[in-house]
Protein backbone atom coordinates (compact mmCIF):
# COMPACT_ATOMS: atom_id res chain seq x y z
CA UNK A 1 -35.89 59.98 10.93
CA UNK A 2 -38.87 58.03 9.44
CA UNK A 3 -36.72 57.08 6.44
CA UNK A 4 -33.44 55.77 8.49
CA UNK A 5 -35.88 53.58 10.79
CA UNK A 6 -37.48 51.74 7.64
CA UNK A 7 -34.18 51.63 5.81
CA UNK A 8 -32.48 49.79 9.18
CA UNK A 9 -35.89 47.72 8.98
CA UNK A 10 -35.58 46.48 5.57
CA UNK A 11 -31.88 45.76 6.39
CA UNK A 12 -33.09 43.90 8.72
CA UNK A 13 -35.80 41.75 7.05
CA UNK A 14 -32.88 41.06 4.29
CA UNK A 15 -30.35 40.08 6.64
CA UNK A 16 -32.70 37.54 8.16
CA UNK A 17 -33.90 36.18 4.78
CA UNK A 18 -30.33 35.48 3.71
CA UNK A 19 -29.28 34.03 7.67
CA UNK A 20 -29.03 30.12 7.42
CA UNK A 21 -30.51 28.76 10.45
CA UNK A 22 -28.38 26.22 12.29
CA UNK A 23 -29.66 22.72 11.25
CA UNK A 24 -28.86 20.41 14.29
CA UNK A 25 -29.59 16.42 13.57
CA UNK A 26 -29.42 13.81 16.61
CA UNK A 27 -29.16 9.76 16.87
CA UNK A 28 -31.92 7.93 18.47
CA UNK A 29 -30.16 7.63 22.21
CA UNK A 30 -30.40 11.93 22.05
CA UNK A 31 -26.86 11.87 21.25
CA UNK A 32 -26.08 15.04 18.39
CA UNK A 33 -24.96 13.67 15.31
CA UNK A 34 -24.34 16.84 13.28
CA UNK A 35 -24.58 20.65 13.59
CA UNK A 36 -23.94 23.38 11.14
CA UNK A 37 -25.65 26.39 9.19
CA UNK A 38 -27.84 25.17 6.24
CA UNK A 39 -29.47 21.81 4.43
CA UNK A 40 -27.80 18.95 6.26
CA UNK A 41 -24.98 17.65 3.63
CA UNK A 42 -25.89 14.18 5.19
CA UNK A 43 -29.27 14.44 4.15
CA UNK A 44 -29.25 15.45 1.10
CA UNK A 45 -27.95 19.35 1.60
CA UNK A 46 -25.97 18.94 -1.68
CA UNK A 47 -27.49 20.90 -5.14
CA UNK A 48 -26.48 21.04 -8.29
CA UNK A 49 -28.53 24.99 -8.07
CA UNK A 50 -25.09 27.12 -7.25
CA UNK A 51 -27.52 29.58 -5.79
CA UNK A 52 -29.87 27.38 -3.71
CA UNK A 53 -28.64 27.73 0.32
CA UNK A 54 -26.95 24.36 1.08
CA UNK A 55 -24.77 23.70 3.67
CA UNK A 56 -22.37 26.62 4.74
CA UNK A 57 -19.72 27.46 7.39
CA UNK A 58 -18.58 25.34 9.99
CA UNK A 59 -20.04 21.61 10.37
CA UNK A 60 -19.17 19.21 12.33
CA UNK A 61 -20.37 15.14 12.80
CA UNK A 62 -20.64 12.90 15.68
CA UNK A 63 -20.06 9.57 15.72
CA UNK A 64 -22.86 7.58 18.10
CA UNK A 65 -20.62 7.72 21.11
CA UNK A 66 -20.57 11.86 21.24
CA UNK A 67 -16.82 11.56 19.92
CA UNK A 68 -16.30 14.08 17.11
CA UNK A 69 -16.20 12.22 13.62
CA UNK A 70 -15.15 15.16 11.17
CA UNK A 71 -15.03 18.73 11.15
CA UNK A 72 -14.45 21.13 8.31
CA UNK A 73 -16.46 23.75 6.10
CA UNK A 74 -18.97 23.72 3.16
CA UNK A 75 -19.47 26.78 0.37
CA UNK A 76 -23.02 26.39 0.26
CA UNK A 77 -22.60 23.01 -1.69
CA UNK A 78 -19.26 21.24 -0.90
CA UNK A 79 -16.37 20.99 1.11
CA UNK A 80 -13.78 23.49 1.05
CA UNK A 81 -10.66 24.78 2.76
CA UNK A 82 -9.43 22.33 5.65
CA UNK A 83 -10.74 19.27 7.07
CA UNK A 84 -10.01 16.71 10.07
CA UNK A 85 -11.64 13.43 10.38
CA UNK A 86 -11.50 11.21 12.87
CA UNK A 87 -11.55 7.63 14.40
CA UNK A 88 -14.02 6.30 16.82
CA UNK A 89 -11.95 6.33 19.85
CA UNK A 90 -11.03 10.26 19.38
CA UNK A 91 -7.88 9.93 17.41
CA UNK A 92 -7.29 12.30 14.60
CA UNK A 93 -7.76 9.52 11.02
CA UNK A 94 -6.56 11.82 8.36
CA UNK A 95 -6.58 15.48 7.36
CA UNK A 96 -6.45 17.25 4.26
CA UNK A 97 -7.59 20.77 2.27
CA UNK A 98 -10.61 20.93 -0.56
CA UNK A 99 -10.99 23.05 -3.14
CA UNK A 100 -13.70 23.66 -5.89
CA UNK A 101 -12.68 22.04 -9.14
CA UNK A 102 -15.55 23.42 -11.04
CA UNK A 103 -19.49 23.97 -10.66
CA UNK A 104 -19.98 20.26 -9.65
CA UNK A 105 -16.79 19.38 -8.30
CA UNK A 106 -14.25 19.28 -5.67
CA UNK A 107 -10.89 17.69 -5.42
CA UNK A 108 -8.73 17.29 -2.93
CA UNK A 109 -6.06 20.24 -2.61
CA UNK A 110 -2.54 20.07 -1.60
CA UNK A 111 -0.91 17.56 0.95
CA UNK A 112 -3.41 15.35 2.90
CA UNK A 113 -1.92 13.14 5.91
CA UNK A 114 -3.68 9.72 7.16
CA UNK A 115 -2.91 8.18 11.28
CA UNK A 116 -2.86 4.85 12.74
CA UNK A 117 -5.24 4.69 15.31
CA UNK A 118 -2.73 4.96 17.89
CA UNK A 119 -2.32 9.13 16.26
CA UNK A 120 0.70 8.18 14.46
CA UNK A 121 1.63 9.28 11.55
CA UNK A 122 0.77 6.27 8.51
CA UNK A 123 0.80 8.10 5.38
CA UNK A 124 1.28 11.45 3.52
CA UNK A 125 0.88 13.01 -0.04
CA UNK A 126 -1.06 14.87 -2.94
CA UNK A 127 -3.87 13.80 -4.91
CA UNK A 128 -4.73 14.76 -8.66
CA UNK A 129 -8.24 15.00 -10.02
CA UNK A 130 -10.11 12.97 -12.25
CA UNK A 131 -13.49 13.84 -13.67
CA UNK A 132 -14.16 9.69 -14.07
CA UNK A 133 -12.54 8.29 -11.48
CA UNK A 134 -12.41 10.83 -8.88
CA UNK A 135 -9.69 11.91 -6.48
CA UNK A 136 -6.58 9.69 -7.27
CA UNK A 137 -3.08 9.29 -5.45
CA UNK A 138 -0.62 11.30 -7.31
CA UNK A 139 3.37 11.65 -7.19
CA UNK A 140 5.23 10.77 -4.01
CA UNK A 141 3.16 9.24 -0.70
CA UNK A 142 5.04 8.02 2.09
CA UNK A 143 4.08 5.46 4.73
CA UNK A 144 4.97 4.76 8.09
CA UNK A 145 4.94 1.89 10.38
CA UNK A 146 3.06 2.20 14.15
CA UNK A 147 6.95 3.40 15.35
CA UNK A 148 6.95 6.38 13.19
CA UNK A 149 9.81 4.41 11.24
CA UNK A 150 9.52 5.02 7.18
CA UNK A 151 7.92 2.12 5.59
CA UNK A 152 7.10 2.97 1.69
CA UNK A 153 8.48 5.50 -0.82
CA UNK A 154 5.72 4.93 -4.08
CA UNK A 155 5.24 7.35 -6.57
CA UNK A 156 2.07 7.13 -8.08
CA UNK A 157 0.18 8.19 -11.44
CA UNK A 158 -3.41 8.29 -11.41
CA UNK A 159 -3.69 5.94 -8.06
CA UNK A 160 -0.58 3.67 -10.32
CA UNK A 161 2.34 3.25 -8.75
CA UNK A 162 4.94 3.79 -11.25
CA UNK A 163 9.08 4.91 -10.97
CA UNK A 164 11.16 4.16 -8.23
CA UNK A 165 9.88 1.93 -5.29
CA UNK A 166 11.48 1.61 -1.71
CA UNK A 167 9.91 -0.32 1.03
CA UNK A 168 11.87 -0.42 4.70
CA UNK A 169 11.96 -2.52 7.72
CA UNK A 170 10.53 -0.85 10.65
CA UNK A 171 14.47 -0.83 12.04
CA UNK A 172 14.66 1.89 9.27
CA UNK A 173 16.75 -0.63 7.32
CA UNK A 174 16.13 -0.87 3.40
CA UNK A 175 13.99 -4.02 2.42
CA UNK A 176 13.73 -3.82 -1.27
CA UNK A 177 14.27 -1.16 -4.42
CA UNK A 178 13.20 -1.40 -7.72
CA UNK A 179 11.44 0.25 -10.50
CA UNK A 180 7.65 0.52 -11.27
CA UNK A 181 5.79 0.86 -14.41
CA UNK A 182 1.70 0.93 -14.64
CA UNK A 183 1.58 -0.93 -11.54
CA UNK A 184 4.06 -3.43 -12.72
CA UNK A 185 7.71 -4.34 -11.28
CA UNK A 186 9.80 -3.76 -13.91
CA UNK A 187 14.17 -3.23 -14.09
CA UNK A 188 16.56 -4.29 -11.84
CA UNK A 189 14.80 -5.52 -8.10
CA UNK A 190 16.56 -5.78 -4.85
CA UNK A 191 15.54 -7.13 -1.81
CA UNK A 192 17.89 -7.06 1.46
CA UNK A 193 18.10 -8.79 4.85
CA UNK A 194 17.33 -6.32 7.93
CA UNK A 195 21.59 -6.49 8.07
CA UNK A 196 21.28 -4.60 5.22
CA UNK A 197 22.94 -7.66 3.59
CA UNK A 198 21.44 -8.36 -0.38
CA UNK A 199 19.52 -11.56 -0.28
CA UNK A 200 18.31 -11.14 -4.21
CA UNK A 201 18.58 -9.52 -7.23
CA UNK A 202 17.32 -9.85 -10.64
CA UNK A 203 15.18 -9.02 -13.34
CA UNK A 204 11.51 -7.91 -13.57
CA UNK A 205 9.29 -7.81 -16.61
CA UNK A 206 5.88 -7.04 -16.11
CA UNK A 207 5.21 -8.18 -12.45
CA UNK A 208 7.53 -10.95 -13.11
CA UNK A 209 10.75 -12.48 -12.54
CA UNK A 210 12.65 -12.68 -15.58
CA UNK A 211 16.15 -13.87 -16.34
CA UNK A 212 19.01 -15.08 -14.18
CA UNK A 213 18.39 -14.46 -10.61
CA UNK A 214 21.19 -14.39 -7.43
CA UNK A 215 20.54 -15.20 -3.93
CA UNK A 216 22.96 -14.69 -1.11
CA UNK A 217 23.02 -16.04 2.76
CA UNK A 218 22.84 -13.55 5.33
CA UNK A 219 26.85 -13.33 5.51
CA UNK A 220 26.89 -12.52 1.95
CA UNK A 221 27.82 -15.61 0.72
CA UNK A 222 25.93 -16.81 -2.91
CA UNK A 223 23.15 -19.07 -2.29
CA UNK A 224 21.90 -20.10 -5.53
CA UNK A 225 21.88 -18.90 -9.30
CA UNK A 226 18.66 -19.13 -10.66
CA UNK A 227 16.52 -18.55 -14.40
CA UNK A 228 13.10 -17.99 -14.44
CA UNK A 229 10.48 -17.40 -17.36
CA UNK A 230 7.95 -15.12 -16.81
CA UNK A 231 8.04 -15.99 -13.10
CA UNK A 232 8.48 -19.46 -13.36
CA UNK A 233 11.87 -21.69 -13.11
CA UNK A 234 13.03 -22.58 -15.63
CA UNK A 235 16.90 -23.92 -17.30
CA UNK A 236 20.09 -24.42 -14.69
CA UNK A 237 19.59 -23.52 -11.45
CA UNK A 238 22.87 -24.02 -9.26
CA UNK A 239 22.71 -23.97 -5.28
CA UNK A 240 25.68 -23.30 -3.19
CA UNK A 241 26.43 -24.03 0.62
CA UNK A 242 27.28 -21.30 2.67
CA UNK A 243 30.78 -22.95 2.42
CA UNK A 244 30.32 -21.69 -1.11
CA UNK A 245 30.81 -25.29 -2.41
CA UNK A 246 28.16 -26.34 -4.85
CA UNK A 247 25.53 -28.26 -3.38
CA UNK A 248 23.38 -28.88 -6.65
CA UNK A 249 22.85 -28.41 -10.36
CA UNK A 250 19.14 -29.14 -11.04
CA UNK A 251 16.96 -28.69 -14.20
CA UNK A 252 13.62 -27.26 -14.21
CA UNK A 253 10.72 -26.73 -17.05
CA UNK A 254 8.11 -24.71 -16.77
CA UNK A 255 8.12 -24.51 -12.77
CA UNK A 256 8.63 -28.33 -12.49
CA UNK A 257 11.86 -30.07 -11.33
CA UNK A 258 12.77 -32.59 -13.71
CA UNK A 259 16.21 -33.38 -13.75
CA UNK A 260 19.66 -33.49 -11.18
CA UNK A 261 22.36 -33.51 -12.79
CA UNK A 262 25.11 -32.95 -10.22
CA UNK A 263 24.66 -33.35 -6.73
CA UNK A 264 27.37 -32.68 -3.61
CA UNK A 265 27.90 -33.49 0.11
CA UNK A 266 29.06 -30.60 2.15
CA UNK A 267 32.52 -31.24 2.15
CA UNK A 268 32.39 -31.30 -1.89
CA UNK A 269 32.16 -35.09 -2.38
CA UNK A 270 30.18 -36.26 -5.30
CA UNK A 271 26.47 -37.93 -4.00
CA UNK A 272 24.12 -40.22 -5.76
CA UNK A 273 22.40 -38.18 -8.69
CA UNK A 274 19.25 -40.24 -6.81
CA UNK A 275 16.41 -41.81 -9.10
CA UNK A 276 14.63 -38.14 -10.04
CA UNK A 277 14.08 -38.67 -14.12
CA UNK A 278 12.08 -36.62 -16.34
CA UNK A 279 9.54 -35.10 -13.02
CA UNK A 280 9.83 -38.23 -10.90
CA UNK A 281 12.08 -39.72 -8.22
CA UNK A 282 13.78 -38.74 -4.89
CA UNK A 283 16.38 -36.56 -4.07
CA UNK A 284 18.79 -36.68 -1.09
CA UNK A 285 20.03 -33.50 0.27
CA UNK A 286 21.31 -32.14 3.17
CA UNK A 287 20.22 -28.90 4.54
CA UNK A 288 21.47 -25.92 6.17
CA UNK A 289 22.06 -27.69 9.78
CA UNK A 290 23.68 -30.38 7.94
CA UNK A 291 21.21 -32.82 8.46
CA UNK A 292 20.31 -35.65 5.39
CA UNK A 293 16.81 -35.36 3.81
CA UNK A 294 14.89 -36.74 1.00
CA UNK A 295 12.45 -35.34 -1.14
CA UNK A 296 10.05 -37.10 -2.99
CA UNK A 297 9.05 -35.54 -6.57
CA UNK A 298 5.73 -36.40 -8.78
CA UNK A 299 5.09 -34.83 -11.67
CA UNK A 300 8.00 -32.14 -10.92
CA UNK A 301 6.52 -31.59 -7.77
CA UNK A 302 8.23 -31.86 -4.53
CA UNK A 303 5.57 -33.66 -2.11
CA UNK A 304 7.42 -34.51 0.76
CA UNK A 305 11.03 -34.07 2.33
CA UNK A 306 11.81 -35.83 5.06
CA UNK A 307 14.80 -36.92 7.38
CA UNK A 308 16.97 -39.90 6.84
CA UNK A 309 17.92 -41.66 9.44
């Protein structure tokens, strides 16, 4: 009998030792800011000792107003298994799982999900790990507008976006589609009018337009052919009214407007080429309403257009 009441005692004593007393912190208008079992993770409840008794179990965080700020679990040193955080007005932010990567680290595990304010959905995908650079975006995330409505396909690499790219209009319409490369536009790009009508297409190369580029009215009809130079005009570039008669034939350099070469009325009547010469001049032209402007060019800039009367 003597021997089974000092075994239960030394049980006891042991369990007690290895109990982590619940650590509760508060803000300075009594409000609790945290509660769980263990060192505070807040306050420096993190060790790089595997076997030291850091935060464990259940902890939760407060913002100042008593709403809840983030709830999850700890191992003894970091996070682990699922986790909710939250914004200020009660709204669930973003949720996600944690795992232990090795002895020092954890990375973000499986899919994680991130809300607008409002508790709708705004984003959702995986993360991969980096011992440098941390927890980085990684393969497909999709974003949402306030409506629920998709609003961004990107695949990422390392926090890169990189393949195919699709961005929507919040009617659920496609907006534009192209490829990515280390962050860079590159391939064929499309970009469409919320008709779902093309309103350009071209070439990227590194970030920037490249090539011969077409762009269409909202019935369809060609707008203008235009080349560009690592983004900037450059060559012929041809406009078109939505009569598809040709409007213009101008010449640019290096971004500038320098030349006209043929210009048209609306009804296809040849106009007055104007005074524009190598940069500098004027330019009549009439635009979509039909009205006749002029624009005034310096140094193949366009600094004004206005009416004619």
């Amino acid at each position: 009998m003597k021997t089974t009441i000092k075994f239960l005692i030394i049980c006891l004593i042991c369990f007690k030792s290895n109990a982590q007393e619940v650590t509760k912190e508060y803000y300075d208008n009594g409000q609790l800011k945290s509660i769980g079992k263990g060192k505070n993770p807040d306050s420096g409840g993190y060790t790089l000792n595997p076997n030291a008794k850091g935060p464990e179990g259940e902890w939760k965080f407060y913002y100042e107003n008593g709403q809840l700020e983030r709830i999850g679990h700890y191992d003894g040193q970091f996070e682990t298994g699922l986790w909710k955080y939250y914004y200020e007005n009660g709204k669930l932010a973003r949720e996600g799982s944690w795992e232990r990567h090795a002895v020092f680290y954890v990375r973000k595990s499986g899919i994680w999900k991130e809300y607008h304010k409002s508790g709708n959905k705004l984003a959702e995908g995986s993360y991969s790990y980096n011992e440098f650079k941390g927890n980085l975006k990684n393969g497909e995330w999709r974003f949402y507008y306030e409506n629920g409505k998709l609003s961004h396909e990107i695949n990422f690499l390392d926090d890169i976006p990189t393949k195919e790219y699709k961005q929507y209009y919040e009617n659920g319409k496609v907006y534009q589609t192209g490829e990515m490369e280390d962050g860079n536009q590159v391939g064929q790009w499309k970009m469409y009018y919320e008709n779902g009508k093309l309103y350009t297409s071209g070439e990227m190369i590194e970030g920037k337009q490249s090539g011969e580029w077409k762009t269409y009215y909202e019935n369809g009809k060609l707008q203008q052919i235009s080349k560009l130079i690592e983004g900037k005009r450059s060559g012929e570039w041809k406009e078109f009214y939505i009569t598809e008669k040709l409007k213009s034939t101008t010449i640019w350099e290096d971004d500038k407007l320098m030349n006209v070469t043929e210009l048209y009325d609306m009804n296809g009547n040849s106009m007055d080429i104007s005074t524009l010469k190598n940069g500098n001049g004027f330019i009549k032209h009439y635009n979509t309403d039909g009205k006749l402007f002029q624009l005034t060019v310096k140094d193949g800039v366009v600094i004004q257009n206005e009416p004619v009367d």
